[in-house]
Structures are given as C-alpha cells and as structure tokens.
Protein backbone atom coordinates (compact mmCIF):
# COMPACT_ATOMS: atom_id res chain seq x y z
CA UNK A 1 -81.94 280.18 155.40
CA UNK A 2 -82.92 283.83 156.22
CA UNK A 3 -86.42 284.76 156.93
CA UNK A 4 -87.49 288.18 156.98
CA UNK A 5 -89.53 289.86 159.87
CA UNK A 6 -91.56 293.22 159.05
CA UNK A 7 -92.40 294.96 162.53
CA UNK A 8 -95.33 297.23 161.20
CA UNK A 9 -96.46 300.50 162.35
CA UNK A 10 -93.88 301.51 164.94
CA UNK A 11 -94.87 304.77 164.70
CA UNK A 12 -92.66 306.23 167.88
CA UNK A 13 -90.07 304.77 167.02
CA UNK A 14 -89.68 302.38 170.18
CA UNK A 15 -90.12 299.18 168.87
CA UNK A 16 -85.94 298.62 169.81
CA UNK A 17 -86.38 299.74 173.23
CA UNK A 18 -88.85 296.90 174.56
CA UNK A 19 -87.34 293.47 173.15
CA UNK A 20 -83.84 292.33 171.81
CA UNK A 21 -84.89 292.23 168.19
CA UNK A 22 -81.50 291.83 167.47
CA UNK A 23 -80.61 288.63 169.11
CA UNK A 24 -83.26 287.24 166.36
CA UNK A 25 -80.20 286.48 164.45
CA UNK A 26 -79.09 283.83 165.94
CA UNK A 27 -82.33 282.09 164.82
CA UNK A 28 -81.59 283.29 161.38
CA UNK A 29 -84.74 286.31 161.29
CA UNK A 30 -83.68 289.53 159.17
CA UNK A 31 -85.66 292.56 161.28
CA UNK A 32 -87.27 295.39 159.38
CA UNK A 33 -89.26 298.25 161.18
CA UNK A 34 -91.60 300.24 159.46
CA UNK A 35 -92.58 303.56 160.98
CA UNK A 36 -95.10 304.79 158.65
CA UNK A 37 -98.48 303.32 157.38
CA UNK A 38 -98.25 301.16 154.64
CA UNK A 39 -99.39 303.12 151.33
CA UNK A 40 -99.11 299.67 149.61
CA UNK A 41 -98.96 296.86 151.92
CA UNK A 42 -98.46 294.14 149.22
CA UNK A 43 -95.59 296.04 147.72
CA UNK A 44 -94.31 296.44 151.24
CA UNK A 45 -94.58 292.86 152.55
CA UNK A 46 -94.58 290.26 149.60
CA UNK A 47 -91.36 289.03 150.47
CA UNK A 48 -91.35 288.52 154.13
CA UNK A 49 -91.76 285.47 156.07
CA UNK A 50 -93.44 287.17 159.52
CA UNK A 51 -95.35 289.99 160.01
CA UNK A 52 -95.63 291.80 163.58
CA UNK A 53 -98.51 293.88 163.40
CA UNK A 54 -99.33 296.62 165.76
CA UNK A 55 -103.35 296.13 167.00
CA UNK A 56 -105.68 296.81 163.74
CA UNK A 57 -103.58 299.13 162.58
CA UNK A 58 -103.55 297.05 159.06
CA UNK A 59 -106.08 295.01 157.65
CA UNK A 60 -105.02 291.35 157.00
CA UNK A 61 -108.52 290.33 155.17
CA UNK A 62 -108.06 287.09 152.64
CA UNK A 63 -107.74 289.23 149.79
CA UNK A 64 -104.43 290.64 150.93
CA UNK A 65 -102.99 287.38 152.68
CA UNK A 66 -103.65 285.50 149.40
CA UNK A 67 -101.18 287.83 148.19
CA UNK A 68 -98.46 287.07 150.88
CA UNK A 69 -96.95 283.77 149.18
CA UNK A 70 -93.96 283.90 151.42
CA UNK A 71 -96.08 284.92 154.96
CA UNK A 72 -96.00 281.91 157.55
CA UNK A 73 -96.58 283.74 160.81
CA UNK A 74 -98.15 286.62 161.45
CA UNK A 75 -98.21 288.07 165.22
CA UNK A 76 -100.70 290.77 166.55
CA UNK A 77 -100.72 292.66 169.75
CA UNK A 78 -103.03 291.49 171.81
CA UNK A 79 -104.93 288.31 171.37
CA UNK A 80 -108.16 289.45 169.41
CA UNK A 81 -107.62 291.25 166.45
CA UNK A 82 -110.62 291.89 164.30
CA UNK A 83 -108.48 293.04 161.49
CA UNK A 84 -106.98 289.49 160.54
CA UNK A 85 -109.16 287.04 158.60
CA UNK A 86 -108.13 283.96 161.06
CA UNK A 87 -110.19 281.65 158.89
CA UNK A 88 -108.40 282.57 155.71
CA UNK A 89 -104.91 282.18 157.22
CA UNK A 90 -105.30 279.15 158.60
CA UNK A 91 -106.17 277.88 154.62
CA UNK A 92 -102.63 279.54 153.84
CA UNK A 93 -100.79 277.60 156.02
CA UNK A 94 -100.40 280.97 158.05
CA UNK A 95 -99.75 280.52 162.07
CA UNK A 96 -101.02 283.43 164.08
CA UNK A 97 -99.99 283.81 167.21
CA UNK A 98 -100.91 286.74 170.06
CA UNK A 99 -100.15 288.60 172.70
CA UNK A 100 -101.14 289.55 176.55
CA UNK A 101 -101.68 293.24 176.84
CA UNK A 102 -102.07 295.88 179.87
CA UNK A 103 -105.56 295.84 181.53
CA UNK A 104 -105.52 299.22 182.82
CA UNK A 105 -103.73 301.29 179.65
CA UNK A 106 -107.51 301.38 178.08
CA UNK A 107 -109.51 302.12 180.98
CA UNK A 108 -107.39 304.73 182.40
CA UNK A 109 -107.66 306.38 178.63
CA UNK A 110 -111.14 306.68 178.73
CA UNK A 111 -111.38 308.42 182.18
CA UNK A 112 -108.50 310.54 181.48
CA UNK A 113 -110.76 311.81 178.33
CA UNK A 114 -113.97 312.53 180.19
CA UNK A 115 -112.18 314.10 182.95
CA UNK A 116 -110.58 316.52 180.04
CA UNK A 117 -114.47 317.44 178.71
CA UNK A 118 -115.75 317.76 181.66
CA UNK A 119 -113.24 320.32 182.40
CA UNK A 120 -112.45 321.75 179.31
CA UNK A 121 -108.94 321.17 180.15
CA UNK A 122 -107.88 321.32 176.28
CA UNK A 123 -108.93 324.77 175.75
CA UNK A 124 -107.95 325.62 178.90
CA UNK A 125 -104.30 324.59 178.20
CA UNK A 126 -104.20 326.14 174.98
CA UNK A 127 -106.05 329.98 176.28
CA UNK A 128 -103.45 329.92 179.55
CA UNK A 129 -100.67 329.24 177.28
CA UNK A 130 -101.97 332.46 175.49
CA UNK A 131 -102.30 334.47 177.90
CA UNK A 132 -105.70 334.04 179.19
CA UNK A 133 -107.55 332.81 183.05
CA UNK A 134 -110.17 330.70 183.38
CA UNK A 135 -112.49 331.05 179.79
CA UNK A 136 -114.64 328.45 180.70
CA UNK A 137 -116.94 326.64 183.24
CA UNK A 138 -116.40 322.67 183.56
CA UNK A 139 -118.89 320.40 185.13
CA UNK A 140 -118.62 317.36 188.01
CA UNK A 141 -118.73 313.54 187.57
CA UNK A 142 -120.10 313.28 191.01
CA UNK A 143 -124.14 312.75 190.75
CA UNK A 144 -124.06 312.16 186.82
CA UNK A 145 -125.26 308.95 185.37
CA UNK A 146 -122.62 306.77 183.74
CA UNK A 147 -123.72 304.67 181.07
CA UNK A 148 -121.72 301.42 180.31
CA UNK A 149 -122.07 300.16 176.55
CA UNK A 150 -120.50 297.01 176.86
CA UNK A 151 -119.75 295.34 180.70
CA UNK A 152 -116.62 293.16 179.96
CA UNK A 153 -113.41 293.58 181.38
CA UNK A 154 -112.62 297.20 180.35
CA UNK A 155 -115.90 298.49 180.76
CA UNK A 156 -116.00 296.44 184.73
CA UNK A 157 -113.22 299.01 185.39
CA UNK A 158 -114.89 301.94 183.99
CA UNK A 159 -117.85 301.14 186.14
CA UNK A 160 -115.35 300.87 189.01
CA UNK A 161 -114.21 304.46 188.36
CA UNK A 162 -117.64 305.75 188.11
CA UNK A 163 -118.62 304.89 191.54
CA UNK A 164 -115.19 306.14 192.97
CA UNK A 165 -116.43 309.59 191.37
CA UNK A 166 -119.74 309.12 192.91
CA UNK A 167 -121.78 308.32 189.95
CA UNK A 168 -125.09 306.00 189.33
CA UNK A 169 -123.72 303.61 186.91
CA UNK A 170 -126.03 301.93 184.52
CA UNK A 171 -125.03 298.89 182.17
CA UNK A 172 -126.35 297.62 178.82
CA UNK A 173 -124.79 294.50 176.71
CA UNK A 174 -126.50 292.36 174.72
CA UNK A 175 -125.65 288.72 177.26
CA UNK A 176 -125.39 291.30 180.35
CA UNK A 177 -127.34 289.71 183.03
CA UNK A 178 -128.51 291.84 186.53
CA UNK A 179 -125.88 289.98 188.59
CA UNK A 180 -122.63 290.78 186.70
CA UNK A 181 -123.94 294.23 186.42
CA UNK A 182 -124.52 294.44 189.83
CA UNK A 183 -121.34 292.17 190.41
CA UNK A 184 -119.59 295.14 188.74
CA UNK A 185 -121.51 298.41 190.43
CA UNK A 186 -124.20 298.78 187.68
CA UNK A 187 -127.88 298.21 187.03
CA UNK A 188 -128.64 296.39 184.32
CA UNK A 189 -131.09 299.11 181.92
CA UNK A 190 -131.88 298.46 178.09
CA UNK A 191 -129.98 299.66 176.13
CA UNK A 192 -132.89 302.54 175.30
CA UNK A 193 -132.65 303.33 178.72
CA UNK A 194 -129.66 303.64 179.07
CA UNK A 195 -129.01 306.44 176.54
CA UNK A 196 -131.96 307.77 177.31
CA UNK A 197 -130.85 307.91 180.94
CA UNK A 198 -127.20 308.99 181.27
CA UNK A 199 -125.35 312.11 180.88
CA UNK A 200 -122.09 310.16 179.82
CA UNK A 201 -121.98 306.62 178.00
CA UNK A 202 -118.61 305.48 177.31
CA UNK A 203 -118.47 302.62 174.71
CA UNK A 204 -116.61 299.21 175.62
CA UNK A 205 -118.00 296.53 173.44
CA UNK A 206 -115.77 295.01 170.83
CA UNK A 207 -116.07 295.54 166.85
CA UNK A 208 -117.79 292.95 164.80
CA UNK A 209 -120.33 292.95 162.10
CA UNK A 210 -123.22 292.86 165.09
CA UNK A 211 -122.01 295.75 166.58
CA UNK A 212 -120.77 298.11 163.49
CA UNK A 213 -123.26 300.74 164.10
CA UNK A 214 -124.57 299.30 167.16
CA UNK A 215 -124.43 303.12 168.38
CA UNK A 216 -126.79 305.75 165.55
CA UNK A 217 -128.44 308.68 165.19
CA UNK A 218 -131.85 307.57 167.44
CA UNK A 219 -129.16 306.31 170.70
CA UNK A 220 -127.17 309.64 170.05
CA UNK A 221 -130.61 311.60 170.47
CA UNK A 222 -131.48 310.20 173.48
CA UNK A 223 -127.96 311.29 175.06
CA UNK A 224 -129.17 314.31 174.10
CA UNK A 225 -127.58 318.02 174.00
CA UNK A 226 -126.18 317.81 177.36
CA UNK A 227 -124.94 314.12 176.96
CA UNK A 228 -121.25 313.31 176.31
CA UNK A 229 -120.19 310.30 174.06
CA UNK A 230 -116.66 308.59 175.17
CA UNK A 231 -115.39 306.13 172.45
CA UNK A 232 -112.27 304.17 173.26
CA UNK A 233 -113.28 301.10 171.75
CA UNK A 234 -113.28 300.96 167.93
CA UNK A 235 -114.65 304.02 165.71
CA UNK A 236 -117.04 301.60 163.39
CA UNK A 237 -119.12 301.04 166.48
CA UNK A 238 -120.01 304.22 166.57
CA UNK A 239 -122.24 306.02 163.38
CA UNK A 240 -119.86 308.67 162.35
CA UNK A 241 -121.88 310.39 160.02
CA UNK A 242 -124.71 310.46 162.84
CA UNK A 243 -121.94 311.69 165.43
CA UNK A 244 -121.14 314.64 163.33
CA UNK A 245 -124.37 316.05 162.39
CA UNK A 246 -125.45 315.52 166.73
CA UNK A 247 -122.58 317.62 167.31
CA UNK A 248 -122.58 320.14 164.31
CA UNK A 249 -126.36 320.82 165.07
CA UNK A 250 -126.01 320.97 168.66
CA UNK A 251 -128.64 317.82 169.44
CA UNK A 252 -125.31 316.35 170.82
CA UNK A 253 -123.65 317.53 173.95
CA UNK A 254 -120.09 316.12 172.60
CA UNK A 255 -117.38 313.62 172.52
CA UNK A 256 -114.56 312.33 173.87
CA UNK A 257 -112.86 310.06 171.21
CA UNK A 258 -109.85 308.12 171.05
CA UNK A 259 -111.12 305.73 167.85
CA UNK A 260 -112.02 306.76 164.30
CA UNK A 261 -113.30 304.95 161.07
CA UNK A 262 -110.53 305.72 159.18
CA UNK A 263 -106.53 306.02 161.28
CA UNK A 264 -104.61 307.68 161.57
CA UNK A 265 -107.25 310.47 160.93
CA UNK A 266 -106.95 312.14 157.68
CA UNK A 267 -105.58 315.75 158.10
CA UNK A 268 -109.11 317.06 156.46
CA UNK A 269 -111.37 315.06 158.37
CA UNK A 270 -114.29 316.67 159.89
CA UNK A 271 -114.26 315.77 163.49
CA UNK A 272 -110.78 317.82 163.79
CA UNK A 273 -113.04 320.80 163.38
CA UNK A 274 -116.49 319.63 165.42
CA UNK A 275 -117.23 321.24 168.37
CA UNK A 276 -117.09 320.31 171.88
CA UNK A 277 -114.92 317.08 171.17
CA UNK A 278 -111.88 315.94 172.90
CA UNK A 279 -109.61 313.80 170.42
CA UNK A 280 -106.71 311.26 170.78
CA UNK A 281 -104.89 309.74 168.08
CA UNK A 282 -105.77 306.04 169.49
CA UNK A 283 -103.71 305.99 172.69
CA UNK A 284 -105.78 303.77 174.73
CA UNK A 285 -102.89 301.07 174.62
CA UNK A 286 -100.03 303.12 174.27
CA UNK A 287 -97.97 302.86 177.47
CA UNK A 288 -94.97 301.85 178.47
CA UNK A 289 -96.12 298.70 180.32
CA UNK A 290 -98.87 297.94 177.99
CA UNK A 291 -95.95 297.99 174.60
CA UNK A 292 -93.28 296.11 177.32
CA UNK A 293 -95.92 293.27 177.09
CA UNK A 294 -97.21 293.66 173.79
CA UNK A 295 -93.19 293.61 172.03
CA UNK A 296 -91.92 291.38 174.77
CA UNK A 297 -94.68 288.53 173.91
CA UNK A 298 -94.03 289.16 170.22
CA UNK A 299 -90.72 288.43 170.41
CA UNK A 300 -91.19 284.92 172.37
CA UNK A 301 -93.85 284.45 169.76
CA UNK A 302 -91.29 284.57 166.65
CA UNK A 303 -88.34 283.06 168.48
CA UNK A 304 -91.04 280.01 169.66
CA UNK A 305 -92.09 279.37 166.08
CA UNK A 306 -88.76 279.81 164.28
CA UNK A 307 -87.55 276.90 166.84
CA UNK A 308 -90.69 274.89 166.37
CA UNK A 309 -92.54 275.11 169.40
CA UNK A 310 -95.43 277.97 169.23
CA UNK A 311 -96.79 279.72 171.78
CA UNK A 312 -100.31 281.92 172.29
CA UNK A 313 -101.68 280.55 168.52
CA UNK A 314 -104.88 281.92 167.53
CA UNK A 315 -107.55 279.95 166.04
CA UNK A 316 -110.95 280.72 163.68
C-alpha cells in the first residue's frame, strides 16, 4: 500500500537537494512538496499518511490533528517544536519523531543582525547602491553591555561572541545560577537589571506560555532610547504591540529581528515601516549545513518508521 508524504513549507525550493526523497519508493512513500504556506491545511493534508514539517512554520494544535484521520507520523525539524500538541498526538496514535539541527546557524544570525544596526549597513547598502558615501554614523560593540535573555545553548554562544567583541556580558534566566553564567562569560543580574543595564539584549529563551510576553513595555523602557532589542528566538516572546509604540515614539533605540507573531510577515505589517529596525524573514536556521541535517534526519526518520524501527521519537 502507498502512503503519502507532504514535505511542508519548502519555501526555496531545496528540499530535493539535501536527501534522496526519491528512493522513498522503494518503501512504498508517495512524496509531495509544498512550497507555499498552507491557506487551508486540512484541505491540504487530510489524506496523507506523514507530514514533514519545517520548524513552527504550521501549527499542529489538537484541533487540527483531530482532523488528520489518515496522519501516523509527523516529523519536525529539530527536536522541540512548540507548534505540535505532543500530548494530543500521542491520543491519535500519531508518532512524532525529530531532528538534530546546526548549533551555530542561530547564533551566528543574531550577531550578524547587531553587527548590521550597529552599522547601519542596510541603509548603507541601499544609499551606495544609489549613488551616495557614507550617510550615516554606526557605533562599536567594544565597551557596550550585552544583555543575555535566556543562557542556554544559543545564548552560551552569544555570550561567547560578546566577550570576543570586548563587551561586559550580563545574564538573566529564570533557573540561571552565578556559576553557569560565569561558566559562560556573564554575571548573573535580574532580569530588571539587566534591561535596565545593557545597551543590547538579545533574546534566547524558548516560547512557552511562561514566557509569551516575558519581554513588555516596562523591560523595553528600561533598554531605553539608546538600547537595541535583538530577537532571534520566537516573536511571541517579545510584546509586539509594546515594541512598536518604543520604536514609533522614539523611547526605543531599535531592533534587530529575525522572529515575528505572525510569518511570513504580512506585506502590510507595521514593523516593515518602523524605524531603526533591521529585519529577516526568520533565517536563523537557514543554512546549508543546518537544512543538510535537518532533511537528512527527516528522511532516516520516515524510512525508520515505514520499516518499523523509529528513531529520535518525541514524547509529551
């Protein structure tokens, strides 16, 4: 018997060029890539058997799984995804299974960003392209404060990077204690403080219902007008109504974002138009290496299961 694979969200259209999808058919799996977002993802996917979903790209919450008769394995990218009900799936008879992913795709992301607000190198680009020299004056990493939001293994690096630019790097997390901070470079502040104390706080906790909103209007205050926001974690974390009026009011220094509320980001949404913001359509795991992994795994996910042994299953 056939079974049908959907491979969701390939939006470059590389999905073929990092595993053998083809050589599924000899295990009797039908491959269909999808390129675009799914305007209806029950329409889409009610008759397939597995589901390769990129990241968090789409939202597999109980309400649309119980409409997934046919699913039995669904395989994410990575091997956390706060996007799929785990609890609910297992009830379905569902196997979820995951993937390893690149350690330094994420962090290198983040510092590319600040490094592109601190010197304007955006608007630079786009005023030399038109015919103009030097519009603008940047500033240095070296003797700023980095703030940490979040000291796990992304944000460790971060910290790394701050000290290699020569900057005091301060921590907050809610289990942080002093020696992993100071394990990692940091100081271990409050997490008052540490708005209240650094000219940059890049964001590296992970999404859940604790830390929705964990970052508001009173922590983006305390950054202040010349304090920079980087967010390359998950856009929820982050208040984005808060975020906009700090910036559109000028009680905000700016932003450095590579994660929204709502992706892709709707063509009318306001942060394309806020100043002194640096935006990337969610590229913090988009590299070569870090999709090699991510497709590679998927495919020894599917072709494990289909044969009855599965590997990397995720549990509630």
């Amino acid at each position: 018997m056939v079974q049908r694979l959907a491979i969701l969200d390939d939006y470059q259209a590389v999905a073929h060029d990092y595993a053998p999808w083809a050589e599924l058919a000899e295990d009797g799996v039908d491959v269909t890539v999808f390129r675009e977002p799914l305007a209806d993802a029950v329409a889409a996917l009610r008759d397939f058997d597995i589901i390769l979903a990129m990241r968090e790209r789409t939202a597999f919450d109980a309400g649309l799984l119980r409409q997934l008769p046919k699913l039995k394995l669904l395989v994410t990218t990575g091997m956390a995804n706060a996007a799929i009900d785990l609890r609910a799936a297992e009830e379905q008879g569902i196997t979820v299974c995951g993937t390893g992913g690149s350690p330094a795709a994420a962090p290198e992301l983040t510092w590319a960003l600040l490094l592109a607000f601190a010197r304007k190198v955006p608007f630079e680009d786009r005023r030399l392209r038109a015919g103009k020299w030097q519009s603008t004056v940047g500033f240095e990493l070296s003797g700023k404060t980095l703030g940490v939001l979040g000291l796990g293994k992304i944000g460790s690096k971060i910290a790394g990077y701050g000290k290699a630019f020569g900057m005091e790097v301060i921590a907050w997390s809610p289990n942080l204690t002093e020696e992993t901070a100071a394990a990692a470079g940091a100081r271990k502040v409050s997490k008052e403080t540490l708005f209240r104390e650094a000219d940059v706080v890049s964001v590296h906790v992970r999404l859940s219902e604790r830390s929705r909103g964990l970052v508001g209007e009173d922590e983006l205050r305390l950054l202040g007008p010349e304090g920079v926001l980087v967010n390359t974690a998950r856009g929820p974390i982050v208040d984005e109504a808060a975020l906009l009026h700090g910036l559109n009011e000028g009680w905000l220094g700016g932003a450095a974002l590579d994660v929204y509320d709502v992706e892709p980001l709707p063509a009318d949404h306001p942060l394309l138009t806020a100043p002194r913001t640096v935006l990337t359509p969610h590229l913090g795991y988009v590299s070569s290496q870090s999709y090699a992994r991510f497709y590679g795994e998927a495919f020894e996910d599917i072709r494990a299961w289909v044969r009855g042994n599965p590997v990397r299953v995720l549990t509630a």
